[in-house]
N, C-alpha and C. Protein backbone atom coordinates (compact mmCIF):
# COMPACT_ATOMS: atom_id res chain seq x y z
N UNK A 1 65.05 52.73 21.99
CA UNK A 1 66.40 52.21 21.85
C UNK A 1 66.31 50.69 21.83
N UNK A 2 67.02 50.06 20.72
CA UNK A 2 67.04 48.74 20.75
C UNK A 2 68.14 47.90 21.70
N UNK A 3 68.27 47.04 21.86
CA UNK A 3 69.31 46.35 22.50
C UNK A 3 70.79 46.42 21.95
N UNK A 4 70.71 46.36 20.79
CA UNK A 4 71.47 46.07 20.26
C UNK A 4 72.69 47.86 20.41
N UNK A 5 71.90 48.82 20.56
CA UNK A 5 72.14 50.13 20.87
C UNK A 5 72.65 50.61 22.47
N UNK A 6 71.69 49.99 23.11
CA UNK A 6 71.77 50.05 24.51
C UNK A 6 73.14 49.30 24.56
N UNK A 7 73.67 48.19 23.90
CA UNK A 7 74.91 47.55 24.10
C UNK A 7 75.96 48.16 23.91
N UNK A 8 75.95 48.87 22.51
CA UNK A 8 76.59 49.62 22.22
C UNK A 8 77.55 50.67 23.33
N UNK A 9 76.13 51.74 23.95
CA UNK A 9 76.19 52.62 24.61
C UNK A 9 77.08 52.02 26.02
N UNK A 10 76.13 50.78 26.17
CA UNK A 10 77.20 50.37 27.63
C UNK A 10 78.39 50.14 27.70
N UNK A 11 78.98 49.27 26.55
CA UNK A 11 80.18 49.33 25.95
C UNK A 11 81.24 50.62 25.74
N UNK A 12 80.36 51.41 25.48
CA UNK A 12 81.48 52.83 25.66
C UNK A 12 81.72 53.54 27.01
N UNK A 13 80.78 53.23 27.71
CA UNK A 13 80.85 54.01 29.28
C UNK A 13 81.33 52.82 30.45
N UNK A 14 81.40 51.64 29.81
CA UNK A 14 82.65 50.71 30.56
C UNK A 14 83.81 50.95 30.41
N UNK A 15 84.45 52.11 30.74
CA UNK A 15 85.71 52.40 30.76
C UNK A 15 85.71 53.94 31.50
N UNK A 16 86.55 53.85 32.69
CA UNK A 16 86.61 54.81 33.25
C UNK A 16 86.85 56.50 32.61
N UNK A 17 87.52 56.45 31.92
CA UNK A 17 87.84 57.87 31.29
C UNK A 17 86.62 58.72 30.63
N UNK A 18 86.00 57.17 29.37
CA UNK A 18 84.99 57.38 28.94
C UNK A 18 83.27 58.32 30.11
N UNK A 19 83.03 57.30 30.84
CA UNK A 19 82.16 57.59 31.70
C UNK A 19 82.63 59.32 32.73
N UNK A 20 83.62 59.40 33.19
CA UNK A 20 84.23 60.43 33.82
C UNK A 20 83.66 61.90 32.13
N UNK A 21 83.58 61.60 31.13
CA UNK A 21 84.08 62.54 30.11
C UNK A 21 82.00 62.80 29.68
N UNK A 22 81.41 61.81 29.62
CA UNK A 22 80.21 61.77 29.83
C UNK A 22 79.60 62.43 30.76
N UNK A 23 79.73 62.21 32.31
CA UNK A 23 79.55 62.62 33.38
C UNK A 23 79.90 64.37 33.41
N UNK A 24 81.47 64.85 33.38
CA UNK A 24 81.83 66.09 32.53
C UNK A 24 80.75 66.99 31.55
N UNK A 25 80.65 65.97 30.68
CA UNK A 25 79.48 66.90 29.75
C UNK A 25 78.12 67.11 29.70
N UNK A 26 77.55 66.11 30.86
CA UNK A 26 76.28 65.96 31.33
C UNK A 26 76.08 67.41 32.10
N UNK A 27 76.98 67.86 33.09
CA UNK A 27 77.47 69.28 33.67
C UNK A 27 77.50 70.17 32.84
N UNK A 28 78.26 70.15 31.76
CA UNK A 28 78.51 70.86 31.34
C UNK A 28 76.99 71.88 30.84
N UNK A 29 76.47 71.33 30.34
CA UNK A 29 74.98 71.37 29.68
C UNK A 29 75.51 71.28 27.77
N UNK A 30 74.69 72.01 27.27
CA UNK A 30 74.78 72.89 26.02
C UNK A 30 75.77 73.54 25.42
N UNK A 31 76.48 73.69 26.62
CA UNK A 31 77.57 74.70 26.12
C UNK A 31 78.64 74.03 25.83
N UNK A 32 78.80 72.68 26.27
CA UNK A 32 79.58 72.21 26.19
C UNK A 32 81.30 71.81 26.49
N UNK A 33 82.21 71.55 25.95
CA UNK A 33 83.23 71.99 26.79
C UNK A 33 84.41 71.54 25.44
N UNK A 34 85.26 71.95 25.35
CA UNK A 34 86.09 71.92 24.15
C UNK A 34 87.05 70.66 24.28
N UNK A 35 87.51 70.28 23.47
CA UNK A 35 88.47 69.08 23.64
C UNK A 35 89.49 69.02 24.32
N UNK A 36 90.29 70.00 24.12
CA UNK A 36 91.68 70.80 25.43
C UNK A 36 91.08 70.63 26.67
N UNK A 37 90.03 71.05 26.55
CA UNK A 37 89.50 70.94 28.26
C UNK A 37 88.95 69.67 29.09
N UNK A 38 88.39 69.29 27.88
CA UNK A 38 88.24 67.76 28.09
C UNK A 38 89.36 67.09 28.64
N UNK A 39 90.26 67.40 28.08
CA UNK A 39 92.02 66.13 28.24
C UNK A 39 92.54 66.47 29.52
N UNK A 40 92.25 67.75 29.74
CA UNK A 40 93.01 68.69 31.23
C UNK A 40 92.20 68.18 32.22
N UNK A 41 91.26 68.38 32.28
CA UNK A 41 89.71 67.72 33.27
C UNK A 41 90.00 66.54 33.59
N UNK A 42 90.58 65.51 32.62
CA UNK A 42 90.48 64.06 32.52
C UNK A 42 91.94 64.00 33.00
N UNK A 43 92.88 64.37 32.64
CA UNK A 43 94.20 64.18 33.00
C UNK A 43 94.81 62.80 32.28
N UNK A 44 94.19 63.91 31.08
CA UNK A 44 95.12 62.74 29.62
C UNK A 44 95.41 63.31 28.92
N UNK A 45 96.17 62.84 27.96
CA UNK A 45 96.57 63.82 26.92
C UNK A 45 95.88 63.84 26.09
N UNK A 46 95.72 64.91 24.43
CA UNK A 46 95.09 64.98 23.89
C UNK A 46 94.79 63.83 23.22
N UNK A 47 95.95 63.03 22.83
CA UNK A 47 95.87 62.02 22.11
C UNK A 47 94.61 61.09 22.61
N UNK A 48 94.96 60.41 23.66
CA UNK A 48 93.94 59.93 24.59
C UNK A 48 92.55 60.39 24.53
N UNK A 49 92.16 61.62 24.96
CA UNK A 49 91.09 62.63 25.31
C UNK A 49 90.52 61.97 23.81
N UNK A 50 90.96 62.22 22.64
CA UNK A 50 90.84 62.45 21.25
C UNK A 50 90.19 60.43 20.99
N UNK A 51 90.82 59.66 21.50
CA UNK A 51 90.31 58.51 21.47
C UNK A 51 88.96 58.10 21.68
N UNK A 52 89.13 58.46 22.67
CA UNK A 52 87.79 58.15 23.80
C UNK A 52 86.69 59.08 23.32
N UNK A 53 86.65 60.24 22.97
CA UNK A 53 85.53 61.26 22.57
C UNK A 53 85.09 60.12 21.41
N UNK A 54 86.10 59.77 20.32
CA UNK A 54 85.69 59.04 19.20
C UNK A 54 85.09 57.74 19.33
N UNK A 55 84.98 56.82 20.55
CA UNK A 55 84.33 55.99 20.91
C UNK A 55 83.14 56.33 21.37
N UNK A 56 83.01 57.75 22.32
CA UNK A 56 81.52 58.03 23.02
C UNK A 56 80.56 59.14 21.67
N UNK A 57 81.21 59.23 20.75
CA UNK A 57 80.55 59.63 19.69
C UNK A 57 80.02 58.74 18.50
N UNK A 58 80.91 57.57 18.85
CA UNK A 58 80.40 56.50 17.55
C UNK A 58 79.18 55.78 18.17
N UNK A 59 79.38 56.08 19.55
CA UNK A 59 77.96 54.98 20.60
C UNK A 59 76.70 56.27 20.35
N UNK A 60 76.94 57.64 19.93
CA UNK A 60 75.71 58.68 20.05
C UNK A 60 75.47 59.15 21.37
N UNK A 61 76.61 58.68 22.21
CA UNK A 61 76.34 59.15 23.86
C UNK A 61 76.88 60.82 23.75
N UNK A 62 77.67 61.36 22.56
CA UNK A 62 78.36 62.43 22.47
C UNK A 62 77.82 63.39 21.27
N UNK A 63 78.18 64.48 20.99
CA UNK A 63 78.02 64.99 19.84
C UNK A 63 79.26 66.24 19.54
N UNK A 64 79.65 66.52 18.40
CA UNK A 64 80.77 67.62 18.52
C UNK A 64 80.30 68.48 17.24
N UNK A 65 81.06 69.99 17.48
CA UNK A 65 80.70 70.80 17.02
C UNK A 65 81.41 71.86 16.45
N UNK A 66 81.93 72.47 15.54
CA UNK A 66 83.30 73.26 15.61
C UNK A 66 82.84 75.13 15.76
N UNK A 67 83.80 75.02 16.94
CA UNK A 67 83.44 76.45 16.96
C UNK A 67 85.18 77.54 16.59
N UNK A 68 85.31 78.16 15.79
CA UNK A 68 86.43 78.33 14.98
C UNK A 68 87.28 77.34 15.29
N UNK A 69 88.09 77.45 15.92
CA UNK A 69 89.73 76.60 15.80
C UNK A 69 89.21 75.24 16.98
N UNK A 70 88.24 75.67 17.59
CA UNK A 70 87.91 74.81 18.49
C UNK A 70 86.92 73.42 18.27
N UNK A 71 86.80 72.14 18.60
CA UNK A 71 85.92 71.06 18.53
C UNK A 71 85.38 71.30 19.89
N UNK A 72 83.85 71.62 20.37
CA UNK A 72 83.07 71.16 21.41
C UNK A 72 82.30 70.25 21.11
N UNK A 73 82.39 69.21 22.67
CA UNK A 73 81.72 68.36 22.76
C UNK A 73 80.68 68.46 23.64
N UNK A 74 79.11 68.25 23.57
CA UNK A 74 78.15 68.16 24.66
C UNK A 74 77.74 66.41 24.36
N UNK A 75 77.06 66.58 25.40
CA UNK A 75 76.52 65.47 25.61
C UNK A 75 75.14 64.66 24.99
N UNK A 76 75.29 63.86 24.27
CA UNK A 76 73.77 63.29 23.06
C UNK A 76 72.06 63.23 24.78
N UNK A 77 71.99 64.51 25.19
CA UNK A 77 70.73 63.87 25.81
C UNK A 77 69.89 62.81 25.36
N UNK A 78 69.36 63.06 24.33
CA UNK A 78 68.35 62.57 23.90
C UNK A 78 69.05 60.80 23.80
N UNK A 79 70.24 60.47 23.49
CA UNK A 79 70.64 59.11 23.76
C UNK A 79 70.71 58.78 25.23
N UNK A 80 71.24 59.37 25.83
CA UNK A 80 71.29 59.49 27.33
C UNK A 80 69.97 58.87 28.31
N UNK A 81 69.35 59.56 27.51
CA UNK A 81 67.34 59.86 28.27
C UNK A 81 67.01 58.01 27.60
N UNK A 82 67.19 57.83 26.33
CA UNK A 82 66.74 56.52 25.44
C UNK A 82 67.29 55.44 26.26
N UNK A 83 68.57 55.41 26.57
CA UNK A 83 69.25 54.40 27.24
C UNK A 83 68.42 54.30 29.16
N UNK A 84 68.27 55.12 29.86
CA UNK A 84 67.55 55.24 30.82
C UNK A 84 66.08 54.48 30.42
N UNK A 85 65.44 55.10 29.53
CA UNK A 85 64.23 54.33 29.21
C UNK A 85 64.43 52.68 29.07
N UNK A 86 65.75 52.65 28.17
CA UNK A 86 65.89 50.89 27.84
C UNK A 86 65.82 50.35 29.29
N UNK A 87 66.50 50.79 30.41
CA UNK A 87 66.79 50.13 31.22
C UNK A 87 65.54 50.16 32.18
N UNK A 88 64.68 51.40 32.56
CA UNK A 88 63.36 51.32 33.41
C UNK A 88 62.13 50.94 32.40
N UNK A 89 62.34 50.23 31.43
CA UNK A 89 60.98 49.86 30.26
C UNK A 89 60.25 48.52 31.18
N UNK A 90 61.42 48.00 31.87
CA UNK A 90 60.36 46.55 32.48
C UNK A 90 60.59 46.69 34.00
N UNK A 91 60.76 47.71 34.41
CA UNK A 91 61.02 47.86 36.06
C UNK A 91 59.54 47.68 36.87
N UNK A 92 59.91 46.64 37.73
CA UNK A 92 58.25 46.66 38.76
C UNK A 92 57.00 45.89 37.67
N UNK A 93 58.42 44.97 37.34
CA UNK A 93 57.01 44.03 36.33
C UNK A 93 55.50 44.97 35.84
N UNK A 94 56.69 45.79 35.12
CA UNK A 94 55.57 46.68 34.23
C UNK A 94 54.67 47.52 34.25
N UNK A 95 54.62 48.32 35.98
CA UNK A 95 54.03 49.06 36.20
C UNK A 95 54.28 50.75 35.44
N UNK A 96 53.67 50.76 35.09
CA UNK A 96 53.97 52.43 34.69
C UNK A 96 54.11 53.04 35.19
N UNK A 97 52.96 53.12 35.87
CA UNK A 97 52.54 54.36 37.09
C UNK A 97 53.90 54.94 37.94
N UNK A 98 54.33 53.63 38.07
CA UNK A 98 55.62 54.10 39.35
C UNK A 98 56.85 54.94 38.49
N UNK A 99 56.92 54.77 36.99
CA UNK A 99 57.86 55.75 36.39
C UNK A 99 56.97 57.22 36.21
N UNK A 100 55.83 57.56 35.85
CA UNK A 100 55.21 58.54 35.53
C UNK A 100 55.13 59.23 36.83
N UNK A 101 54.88 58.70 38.04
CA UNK A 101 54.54 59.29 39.46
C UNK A 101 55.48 59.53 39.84
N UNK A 102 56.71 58.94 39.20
CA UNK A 102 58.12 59.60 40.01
C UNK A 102 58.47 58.82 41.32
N UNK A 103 57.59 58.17 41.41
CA UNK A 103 57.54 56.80 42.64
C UNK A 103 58.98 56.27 42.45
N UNK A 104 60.02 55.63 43.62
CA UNK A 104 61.35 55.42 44.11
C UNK A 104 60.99 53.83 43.37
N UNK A 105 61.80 53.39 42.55
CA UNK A 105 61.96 52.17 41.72
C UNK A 105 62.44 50.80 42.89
N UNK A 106 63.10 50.92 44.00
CA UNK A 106 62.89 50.41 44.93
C UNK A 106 62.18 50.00 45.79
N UNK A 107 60.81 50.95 45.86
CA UNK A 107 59.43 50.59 46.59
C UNK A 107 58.70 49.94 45.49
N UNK A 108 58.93 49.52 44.55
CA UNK A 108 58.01 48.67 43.75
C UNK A 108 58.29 47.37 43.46
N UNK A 109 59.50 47.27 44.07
CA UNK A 109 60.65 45.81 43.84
C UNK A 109 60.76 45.38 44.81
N UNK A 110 60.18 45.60 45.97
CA UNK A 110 60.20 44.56 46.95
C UNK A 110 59.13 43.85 46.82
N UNK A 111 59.32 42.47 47.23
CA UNK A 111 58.35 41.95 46.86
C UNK A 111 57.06 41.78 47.71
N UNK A 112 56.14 41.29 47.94
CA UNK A 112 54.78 42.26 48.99
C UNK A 112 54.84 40.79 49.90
N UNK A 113 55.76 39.27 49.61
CA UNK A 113 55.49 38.43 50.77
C UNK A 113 56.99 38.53 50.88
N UNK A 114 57.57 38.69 52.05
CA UNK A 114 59.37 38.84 52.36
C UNK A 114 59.74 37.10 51.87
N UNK A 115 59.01 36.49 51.75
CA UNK A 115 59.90 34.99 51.98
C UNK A 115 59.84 34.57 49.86
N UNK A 116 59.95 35.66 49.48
CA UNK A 116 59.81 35.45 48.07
C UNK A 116 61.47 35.96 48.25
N UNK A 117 62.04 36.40 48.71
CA UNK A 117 63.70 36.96 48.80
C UNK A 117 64.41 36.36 48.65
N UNK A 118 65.36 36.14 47.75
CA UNK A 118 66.18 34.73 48.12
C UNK A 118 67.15 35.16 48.68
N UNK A 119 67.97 35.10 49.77
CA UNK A 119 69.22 35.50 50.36
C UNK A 119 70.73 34.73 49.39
């Protein structure tokens, strides 16, 4: 994921409804969850619901699907997972190890003399 993408993406999940509707379909899995249900969940109307899907789909954080009369929406993993990577690509001044080992991203960021801290 480039920056310019990652901006994108952050840009759409700076807004409460958005992120809440993300979060929703992250749960949801695969199966997804239909647009009606989306708006009821969210406690907006369709109109609304219908906005916001069209912003978290133009970022690729979303994907939709028609199942007869119905639009489901799941969630773009694979953008999801890319944007996570953008953000742990330089964590712990570049250690790998600590993303592959599953090692806590906090034990690699402290720094090893305390008076390097700036308060």
């Amino acid at each position: 994921m480039d920056e310019r993408q990652a901006l994108s993406s952050f840009a759409a999940l700076s807004q409460e409804t958005r992120l809440a509707i993300v979060r929703a379909l992250v749960v949801a899995g695969p199966e997804g969850l239909a647009a009606g249900v989306i708006a009821e969940r969210m406690g907006v109307s369709a109109t609304n619901a219908s906005f916001h899907l069209k912003e978290l789909e133009r970022s690729g954080l979303i994907s939709q699907r028609r199942e007869s009369r119905s639009i489901i929406y799941t969630a773009g993993y694979d953008t999801l997972a890319d944007l996570v990577k953008f953000l742990m690509e330089d964590c712990c001044a570049g250690h790998p190890a600590i993303r592959e080992n599953g090692e806590r991203a906090d034990d690699c960021c402290i720094p090893a003399d305390k008076s390097d801290v700036v308060a």
